[in-house]
Protein backbone atom coordinates (compact mmCIF):
# COMPACT_ATOMS: atom_id res chain seq x y z
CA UNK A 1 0.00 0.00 0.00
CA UNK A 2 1.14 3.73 -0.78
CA UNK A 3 0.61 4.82 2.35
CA UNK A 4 2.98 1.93 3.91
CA UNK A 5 5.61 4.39 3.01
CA UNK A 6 4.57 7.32 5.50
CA UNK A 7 5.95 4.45 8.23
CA UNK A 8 9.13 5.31 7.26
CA UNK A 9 10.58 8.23 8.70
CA UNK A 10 12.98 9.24 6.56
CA UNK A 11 10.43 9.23 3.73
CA UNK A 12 8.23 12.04 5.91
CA UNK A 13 11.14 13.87 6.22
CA UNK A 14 11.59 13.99 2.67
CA UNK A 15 7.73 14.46 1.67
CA UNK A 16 7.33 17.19 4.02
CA UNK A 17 10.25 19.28 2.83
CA UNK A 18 9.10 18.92 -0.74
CA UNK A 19 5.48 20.42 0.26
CA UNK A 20 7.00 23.06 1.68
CA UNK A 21 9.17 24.12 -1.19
CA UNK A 22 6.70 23.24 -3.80
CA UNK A 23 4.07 25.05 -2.56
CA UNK A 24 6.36 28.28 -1.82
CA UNK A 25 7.56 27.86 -5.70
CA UNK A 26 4.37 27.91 -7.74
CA UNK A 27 3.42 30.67 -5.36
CA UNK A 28 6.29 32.76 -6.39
CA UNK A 29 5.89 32.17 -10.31
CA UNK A 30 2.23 33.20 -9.84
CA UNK A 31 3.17 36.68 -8.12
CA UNK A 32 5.89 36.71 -10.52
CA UNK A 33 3.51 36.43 -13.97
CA UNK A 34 0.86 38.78 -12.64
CA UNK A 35 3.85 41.22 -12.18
CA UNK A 36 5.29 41.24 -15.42
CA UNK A 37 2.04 40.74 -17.21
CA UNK A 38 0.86 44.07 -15.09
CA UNK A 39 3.66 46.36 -15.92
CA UNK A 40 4.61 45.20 -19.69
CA UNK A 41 1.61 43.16 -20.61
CA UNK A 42 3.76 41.50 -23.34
CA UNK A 43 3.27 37.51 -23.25
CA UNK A 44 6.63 37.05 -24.64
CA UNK A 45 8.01 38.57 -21.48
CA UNK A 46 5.59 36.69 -19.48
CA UNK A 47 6.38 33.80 -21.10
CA UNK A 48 10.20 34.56 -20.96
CA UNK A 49 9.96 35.01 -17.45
CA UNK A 50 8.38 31.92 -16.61
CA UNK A 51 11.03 30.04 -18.49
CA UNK A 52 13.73 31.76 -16.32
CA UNK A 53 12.37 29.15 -13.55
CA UNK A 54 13.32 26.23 -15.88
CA UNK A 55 16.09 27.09 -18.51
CA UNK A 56 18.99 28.01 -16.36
CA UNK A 57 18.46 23.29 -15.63
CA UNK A 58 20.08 23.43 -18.67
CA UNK A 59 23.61 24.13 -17.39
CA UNK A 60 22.83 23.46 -13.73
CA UNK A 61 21.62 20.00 -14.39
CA UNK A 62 24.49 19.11 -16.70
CA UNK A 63 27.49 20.57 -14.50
CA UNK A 64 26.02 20.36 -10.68
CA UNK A 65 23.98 17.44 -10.58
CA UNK A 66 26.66 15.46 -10.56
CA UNK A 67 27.19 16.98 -6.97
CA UNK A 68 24.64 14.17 -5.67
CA UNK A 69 26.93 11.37 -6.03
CA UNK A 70 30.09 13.08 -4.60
CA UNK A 71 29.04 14.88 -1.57
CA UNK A 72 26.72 13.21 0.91
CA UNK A 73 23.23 13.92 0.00
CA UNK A 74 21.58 15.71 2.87
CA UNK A 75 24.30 18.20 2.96
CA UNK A 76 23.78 18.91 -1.27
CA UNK A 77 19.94 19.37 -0.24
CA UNK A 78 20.19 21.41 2.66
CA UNK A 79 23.20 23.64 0.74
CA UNK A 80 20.96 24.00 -1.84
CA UNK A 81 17.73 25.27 0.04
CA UNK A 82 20.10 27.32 2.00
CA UNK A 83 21.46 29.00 -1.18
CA UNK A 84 17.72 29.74 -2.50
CA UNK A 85 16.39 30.74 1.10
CA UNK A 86 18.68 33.98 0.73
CA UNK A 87 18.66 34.29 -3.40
CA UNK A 88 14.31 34.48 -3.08
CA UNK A 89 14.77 36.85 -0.18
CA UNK A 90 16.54 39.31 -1.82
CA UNK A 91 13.92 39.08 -4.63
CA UNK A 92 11.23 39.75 -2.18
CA UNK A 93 12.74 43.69 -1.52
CA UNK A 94 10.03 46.11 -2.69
CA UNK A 95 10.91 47.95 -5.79
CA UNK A 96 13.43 45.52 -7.51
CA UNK A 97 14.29 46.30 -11.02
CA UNK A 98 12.54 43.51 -13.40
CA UNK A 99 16.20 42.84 -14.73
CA UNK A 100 17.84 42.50 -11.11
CA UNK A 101 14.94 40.09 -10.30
CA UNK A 102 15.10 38.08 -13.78
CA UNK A 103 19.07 37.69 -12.58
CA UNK A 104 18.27 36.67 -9.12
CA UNK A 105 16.06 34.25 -10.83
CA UNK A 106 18.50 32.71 -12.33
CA UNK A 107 20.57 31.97 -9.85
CA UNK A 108 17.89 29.85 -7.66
CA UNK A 109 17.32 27.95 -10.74
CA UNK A 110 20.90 27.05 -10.90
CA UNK A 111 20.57 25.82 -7.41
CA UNK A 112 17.45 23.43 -7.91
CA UNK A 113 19.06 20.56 -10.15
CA UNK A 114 21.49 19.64 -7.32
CA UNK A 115 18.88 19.51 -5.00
CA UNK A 116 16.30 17.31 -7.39
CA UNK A 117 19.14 14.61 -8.11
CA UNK A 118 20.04 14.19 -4.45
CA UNK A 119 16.48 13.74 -3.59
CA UNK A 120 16.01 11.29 -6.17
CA UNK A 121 19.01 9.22 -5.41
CA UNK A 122 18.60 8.95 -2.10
CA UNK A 123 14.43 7.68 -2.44
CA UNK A 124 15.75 4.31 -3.97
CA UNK A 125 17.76 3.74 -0.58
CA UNK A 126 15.21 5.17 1.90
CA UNK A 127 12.45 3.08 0.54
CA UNK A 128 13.92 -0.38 -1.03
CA UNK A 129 11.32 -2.53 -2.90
CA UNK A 130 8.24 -0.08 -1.72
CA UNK A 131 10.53 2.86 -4.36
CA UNK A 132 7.51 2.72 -6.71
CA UNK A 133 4.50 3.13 -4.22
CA UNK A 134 7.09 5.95 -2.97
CA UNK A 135 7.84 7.50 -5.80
CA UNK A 136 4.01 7.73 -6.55
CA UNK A 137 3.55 9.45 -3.46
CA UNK A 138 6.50 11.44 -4.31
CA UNK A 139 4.60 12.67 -7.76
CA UNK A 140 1.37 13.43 -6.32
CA UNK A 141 2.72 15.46 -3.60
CA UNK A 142 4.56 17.49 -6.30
CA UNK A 143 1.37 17.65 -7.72
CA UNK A 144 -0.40 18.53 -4.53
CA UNK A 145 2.13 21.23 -4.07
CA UNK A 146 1.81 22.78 -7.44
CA UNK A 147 -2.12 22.47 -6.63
CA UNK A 148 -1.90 24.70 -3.87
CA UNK A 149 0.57 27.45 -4.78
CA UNK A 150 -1.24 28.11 -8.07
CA UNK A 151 -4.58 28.10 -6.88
CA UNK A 152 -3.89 29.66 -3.88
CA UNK A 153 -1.20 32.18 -5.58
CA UNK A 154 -3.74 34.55 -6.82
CA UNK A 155 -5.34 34.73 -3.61
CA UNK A 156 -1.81 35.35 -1.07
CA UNK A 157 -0.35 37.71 -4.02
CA UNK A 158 -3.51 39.99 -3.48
CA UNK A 159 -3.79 40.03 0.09
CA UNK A 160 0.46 40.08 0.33
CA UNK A 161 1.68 41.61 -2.68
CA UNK A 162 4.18 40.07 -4.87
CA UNK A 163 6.72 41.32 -2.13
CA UNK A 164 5.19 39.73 0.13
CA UNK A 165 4.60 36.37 -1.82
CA UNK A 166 8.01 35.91 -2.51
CA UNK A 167 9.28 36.27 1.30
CA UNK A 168 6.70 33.30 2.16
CA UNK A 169 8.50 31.83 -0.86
CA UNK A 170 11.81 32.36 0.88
CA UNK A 171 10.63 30.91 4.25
CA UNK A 172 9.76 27.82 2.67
CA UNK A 173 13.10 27.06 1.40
CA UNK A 174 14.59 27.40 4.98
CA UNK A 175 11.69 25.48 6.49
CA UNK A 176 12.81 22.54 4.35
CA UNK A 177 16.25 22.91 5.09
CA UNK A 178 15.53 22.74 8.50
CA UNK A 179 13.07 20.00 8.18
CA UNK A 180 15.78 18.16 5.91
CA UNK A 181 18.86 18.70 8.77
CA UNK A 182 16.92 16.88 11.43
CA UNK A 183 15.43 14.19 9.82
CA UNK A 184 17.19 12.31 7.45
CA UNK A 185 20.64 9.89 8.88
CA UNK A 186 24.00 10.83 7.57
CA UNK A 187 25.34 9.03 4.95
CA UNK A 188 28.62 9.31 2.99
CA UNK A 189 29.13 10.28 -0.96
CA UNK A 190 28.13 7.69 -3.01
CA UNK A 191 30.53 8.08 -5.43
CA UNK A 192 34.25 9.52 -4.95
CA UNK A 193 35.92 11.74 -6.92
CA UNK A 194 37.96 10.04 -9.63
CA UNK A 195 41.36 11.29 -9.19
CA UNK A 196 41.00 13.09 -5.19
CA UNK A 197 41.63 16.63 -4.91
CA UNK A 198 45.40 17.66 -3.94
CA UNK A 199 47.37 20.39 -3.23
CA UNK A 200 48.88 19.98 -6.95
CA UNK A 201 45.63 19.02 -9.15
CA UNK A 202 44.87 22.16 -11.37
CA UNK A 203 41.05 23.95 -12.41
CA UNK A 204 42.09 22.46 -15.45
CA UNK A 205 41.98 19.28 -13.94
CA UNK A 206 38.93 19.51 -12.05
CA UNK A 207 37.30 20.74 -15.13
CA UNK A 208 37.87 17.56 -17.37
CA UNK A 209 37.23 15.25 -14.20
CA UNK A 210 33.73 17.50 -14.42
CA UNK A 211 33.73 16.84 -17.78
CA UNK A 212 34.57 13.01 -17.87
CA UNK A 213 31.31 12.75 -15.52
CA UNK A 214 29.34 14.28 -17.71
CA UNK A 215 30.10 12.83 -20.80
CA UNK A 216 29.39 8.95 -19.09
CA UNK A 217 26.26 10.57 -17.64
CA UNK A 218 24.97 11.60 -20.88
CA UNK A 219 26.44 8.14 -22.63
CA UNK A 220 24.57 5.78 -20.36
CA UNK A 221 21.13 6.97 -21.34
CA UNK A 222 21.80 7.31 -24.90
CA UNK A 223 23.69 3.89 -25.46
CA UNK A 224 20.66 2.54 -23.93
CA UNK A 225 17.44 2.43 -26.16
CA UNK A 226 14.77 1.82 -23.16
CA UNK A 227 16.37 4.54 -21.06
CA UNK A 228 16.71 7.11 -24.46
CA UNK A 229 13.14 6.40 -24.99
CA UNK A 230 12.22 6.68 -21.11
CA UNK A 231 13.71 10.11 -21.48
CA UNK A 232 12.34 11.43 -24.81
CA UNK A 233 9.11 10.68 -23.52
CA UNK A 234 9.63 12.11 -20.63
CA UNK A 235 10.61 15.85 -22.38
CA UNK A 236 7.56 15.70 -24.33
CA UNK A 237 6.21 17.89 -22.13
CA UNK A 238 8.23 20.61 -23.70
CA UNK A 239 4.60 21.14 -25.37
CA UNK A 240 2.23 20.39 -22.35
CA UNK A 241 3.15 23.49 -20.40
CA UNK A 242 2.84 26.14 -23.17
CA UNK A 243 -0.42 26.39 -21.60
CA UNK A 244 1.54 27.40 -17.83
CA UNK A 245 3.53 30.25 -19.52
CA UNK A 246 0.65 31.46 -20.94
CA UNK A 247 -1.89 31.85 -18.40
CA UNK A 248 -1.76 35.26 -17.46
CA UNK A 249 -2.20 36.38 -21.51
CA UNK A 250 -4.63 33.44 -21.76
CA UNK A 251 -6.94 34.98 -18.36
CA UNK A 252 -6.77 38.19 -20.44
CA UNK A 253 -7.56 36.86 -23.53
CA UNK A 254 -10.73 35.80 -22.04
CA UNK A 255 -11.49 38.92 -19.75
CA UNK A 256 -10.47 37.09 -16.20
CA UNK A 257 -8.38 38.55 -13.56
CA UNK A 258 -5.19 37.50 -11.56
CA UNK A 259 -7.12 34.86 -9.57
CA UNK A 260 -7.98 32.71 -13.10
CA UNK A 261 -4.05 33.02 -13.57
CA UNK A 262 -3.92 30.86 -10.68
CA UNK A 263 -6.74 28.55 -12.12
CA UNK A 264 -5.39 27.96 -15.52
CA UNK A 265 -1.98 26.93 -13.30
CA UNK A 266 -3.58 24.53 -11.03
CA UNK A 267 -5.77 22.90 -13.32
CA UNK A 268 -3.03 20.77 -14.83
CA UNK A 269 -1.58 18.96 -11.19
CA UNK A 270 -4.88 18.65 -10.17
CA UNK A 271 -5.72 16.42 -13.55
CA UNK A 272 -2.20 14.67 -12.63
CA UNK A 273 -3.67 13.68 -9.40
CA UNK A 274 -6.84 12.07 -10.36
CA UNK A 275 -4.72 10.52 -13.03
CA UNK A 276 -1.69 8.97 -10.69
CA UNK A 277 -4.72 7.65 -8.60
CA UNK A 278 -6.20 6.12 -11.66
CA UNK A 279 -3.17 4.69 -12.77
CA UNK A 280 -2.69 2.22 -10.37
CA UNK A 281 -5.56 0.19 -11.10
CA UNK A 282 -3.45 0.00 -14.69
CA UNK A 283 -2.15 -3.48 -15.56
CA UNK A 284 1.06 -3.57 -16.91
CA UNK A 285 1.60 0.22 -16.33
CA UNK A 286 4.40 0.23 -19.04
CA UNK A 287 2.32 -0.89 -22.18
CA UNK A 288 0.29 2.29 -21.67
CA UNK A 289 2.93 4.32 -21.43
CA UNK A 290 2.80 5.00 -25.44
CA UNK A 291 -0.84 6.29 -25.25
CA UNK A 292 -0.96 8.34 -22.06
CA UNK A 293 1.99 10.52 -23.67
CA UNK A 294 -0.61 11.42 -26.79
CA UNK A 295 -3.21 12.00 -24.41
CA UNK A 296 -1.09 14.46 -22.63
CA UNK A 297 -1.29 16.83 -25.69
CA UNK A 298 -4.17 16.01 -27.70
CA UNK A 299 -6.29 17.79 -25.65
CA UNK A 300 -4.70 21.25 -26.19
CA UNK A 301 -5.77 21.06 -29.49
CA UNK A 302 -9.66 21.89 -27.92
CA UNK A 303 -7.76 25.40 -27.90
CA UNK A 304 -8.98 26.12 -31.54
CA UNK A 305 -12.41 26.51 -30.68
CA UNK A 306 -11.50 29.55 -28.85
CA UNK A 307 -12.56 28.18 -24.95
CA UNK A 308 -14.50 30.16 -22.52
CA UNK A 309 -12.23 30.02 -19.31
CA UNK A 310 -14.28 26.68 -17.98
CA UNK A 311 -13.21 24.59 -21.38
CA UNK A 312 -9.51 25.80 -20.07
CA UNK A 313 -9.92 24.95 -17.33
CA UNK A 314 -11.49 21.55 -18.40
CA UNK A 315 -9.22 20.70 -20.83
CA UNK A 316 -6.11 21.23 -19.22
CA UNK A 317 -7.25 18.99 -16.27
CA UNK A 318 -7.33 16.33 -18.76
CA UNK A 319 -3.96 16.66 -19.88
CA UNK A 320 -2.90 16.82 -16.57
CA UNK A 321 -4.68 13.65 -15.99
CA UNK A 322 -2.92 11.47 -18.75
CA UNK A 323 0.03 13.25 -17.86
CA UNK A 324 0.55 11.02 -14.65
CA UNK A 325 2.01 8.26 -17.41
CA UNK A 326 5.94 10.30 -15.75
CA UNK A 327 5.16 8.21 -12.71
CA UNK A 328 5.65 4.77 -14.20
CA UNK A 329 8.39 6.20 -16.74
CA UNK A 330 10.41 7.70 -14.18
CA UNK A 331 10.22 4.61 -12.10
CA UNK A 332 11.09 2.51 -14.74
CA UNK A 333 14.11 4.56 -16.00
CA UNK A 334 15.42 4.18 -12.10
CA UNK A 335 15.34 0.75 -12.01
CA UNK A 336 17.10 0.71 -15.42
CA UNK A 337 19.98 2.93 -14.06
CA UNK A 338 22.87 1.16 -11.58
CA UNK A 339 22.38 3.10 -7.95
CA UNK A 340 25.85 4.18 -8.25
CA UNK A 341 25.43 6.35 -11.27
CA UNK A 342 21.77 7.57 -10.49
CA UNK A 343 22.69 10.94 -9.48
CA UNK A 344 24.36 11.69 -12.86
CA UNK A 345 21.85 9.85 -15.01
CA UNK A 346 18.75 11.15 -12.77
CA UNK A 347 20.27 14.88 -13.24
CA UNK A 348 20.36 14.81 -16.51
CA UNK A 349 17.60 13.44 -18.03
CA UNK A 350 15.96 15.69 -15.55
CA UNK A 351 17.79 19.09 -16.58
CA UNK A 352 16.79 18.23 -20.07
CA UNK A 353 13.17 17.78 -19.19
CA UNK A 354 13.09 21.27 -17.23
CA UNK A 355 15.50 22.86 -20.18
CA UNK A 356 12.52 21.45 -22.71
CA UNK A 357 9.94 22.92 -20.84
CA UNK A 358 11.76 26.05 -20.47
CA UNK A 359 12.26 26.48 -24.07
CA UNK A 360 8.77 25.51 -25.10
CA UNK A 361 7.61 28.13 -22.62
CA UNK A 362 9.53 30.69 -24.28
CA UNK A 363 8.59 29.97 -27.68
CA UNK A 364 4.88 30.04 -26.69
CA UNK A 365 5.40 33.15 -25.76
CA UNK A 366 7.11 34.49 -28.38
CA UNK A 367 4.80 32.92 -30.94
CA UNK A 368 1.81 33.86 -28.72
CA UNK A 369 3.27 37.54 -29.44
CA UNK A 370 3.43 36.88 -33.44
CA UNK A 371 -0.01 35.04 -33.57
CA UNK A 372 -1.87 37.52 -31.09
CA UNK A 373 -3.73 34.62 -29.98
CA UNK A 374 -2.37 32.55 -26.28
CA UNK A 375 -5.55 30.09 -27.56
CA UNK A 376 -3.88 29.51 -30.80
CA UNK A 377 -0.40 29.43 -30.21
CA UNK A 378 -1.79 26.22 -27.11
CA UNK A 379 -3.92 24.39 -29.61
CA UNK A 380 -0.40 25.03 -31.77
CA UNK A 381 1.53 23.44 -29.10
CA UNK A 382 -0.61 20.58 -28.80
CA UNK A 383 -0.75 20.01 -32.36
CA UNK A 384 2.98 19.44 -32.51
CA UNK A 385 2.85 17.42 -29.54
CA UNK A 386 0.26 14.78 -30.40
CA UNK A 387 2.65 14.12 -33.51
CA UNK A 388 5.11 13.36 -31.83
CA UNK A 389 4.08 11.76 -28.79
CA UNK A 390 2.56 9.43 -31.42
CA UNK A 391 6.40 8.55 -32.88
CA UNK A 392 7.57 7.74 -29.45
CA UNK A 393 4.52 5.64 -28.87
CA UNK A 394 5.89 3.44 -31.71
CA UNK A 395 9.30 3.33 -30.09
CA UNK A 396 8.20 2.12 -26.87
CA UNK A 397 6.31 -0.32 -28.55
CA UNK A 398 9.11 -1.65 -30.21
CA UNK A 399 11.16 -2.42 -27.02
């Protein structure tokens, strides 16, 4: 049973640190859309904002998550909370410059992909054969989280401000940190550097050890067809959250205020919820992997008919729904991985899922901008998506 894993106390520890966080996040990039949106109303900037929280993965997750497997990994999570405790409460100081808070941005971003790989690494050990039933709870929760600080962004970031918004945001970060700290065992690196740092080993040095790691990361996913496939899949959703960096243009678009920005933003974790429930009365979760991947975008394409803000709404809670098919696929691609290089592996098929996103985020903005339609440019999106979830579907078959 799922909830067998709650008996485990490292596993709280871990679940209750990611609620915090989670929640603080989507809260921040909720006051952090309505604000740009409010003083440009451009949804390329929007857009380009929003991305900010994803594409800096795609050096982070490369370079840093390697981190995971050669420092223990409580101290890589707590550092890293640490790091974006202070980074998101300088943000939160009234009057920022948009460009000093698109730079601060950044840098929490470039903090997260350490984080992410050490907390998947370690799940595997804290929870043994019960990893799946954990890592569903895992998803959910992340779901949950995103749930609750979207719908309940709109709401804090008019009663708090944005300034205010991002200072809870800030809070949360140290909350987990704390939370981290005290509950979960020491354990040593996992992994050892190759060649051990000494007095005499150059940056030079460091740098190709750095790059060695990466390279191997990189190689054992793409040498290995299930695990490419695992991951292509996986950064389909490159299209499936056009929708997210368009919300505030989209709300607009259809004459709502801030609090439907918040909607539009819950309304695809809440689908993933119903759907990770519904999932596990699945046979043979893998075989349906294929299909739940087209149903992730084919319902964008409902955009065309122009949708009245309950369609969105409607729609995008499907998606969201078939969506929950990155439960079994993540699963599956950690059992495929040896524990030893899961840190590596884990970090980067994950930057390059949070790098896709980023970039299809962007461009839905930018095309958005070109089109003068957020409705068009998501039923777009979707378009392109169904295509080629539908290619990948026939490559997972083939395995």
């Amino acid at each position: 049973m799922r909830a067998g894993v709650f008996a485990i106390g490292e596993f709280r520890t871990l679940w209750t640190a990611e609620l915090f966080s989670i929640a603080g996040d989507q809260l921040a990039r909720v006051a952090l859309s309505v604000l740009v949106f409010d003083r440009t109303h451009s949804p390329a900037w929007t857009a380009l904002t929003y991305a900010l929280t994803m594409l800096p993965n795609l050096v982070s997750g490369v370079l840093l998550s390697g981190l995971a497997d050669r420092f223990p990994r409580r101290t890589v999570m707590v550092t890293s909370d640490l790091v974006r405790a202070a980074l998101v409460g300088l943000m939160a100081i009234p009057g920022t410059p948009l460009v000093v808070l698109a730079a601060l941005l950044v840098l929490v971003q470039l903090a997260e992909p350490p984080f992410a790989a050490a907390q998947g690494a370690l799940l595997p050990e804290v929870l043994g054969e019960r990893y799946e039933d954990g890592q569903s709870v895992h998803l959910v929760t992340h779901q949950a989280g995103l749930l609750a600080g979207f719908a309940g962004g709109g709401v804090v970031v008019a009663l708090l401000g944005t300034s205010g918004a991002l200072a809870v945001d800030a809070a949360t970060f140290a909350l987990s940190a704390l939370v981290l700290r005290v509950g979960l065992r020491e354990r040593p690196a996992s992994q050892p550097s190759r060649n051990p740092p000494a007095p005499q080993v150059t940056t030079r040095t460091r740098w190709r050890e750095w790059a060695a790691q990466i390279r191997d990361g990189a190689g054992l996913v793409w040498r290995d067809r299930k695990l490419r496939i695992l991951m292509l899949l996986g950064w389909l959703a490159l299209f499936s959250v056009v929708p997210e960096g368009l919300a505030a243009p989209f709300a607009n678009e259809v004459g709502a205020g801030a609090a439907a920005v918040g909607l539009l933003l819950a309304a695809d974790p809440a689908g993933m919820i119903v759907g990770a429930f519904l999932l596990r009365f699945l046979k043979d979760r893998s075989r349906w992997l294929g299909v739940l991947a087209v149903g992730t975008s084919l319902p964008l394409l409902g955009y065309l008919t122009s949708p009245n803000l309950a369609v969105a709404l409607a729609l995008l809670a499907l998606s969201g729904c078939a969506s929950a098919y990155q439960i079994t696929a993540g699963a599956t691609f950690v059992r495929l991985v040896p524990p030893e290089r899961r840190g590596q592996a884990l970090g980067f098929a994950r930057s390059g899922l949070i790098a896709a996103q980023g970039i299809g985020v962007a461009l839905g903005g930018v095309v958005a901008s070109w089109t003068g339609s957020a409705a068009v440019t998501i039923a777009v999106a979707g378009a392109f998506g169904t295509v080629l979830a539908l290619a990948a579907a026939a490559a997972w078959s083939g395995v």
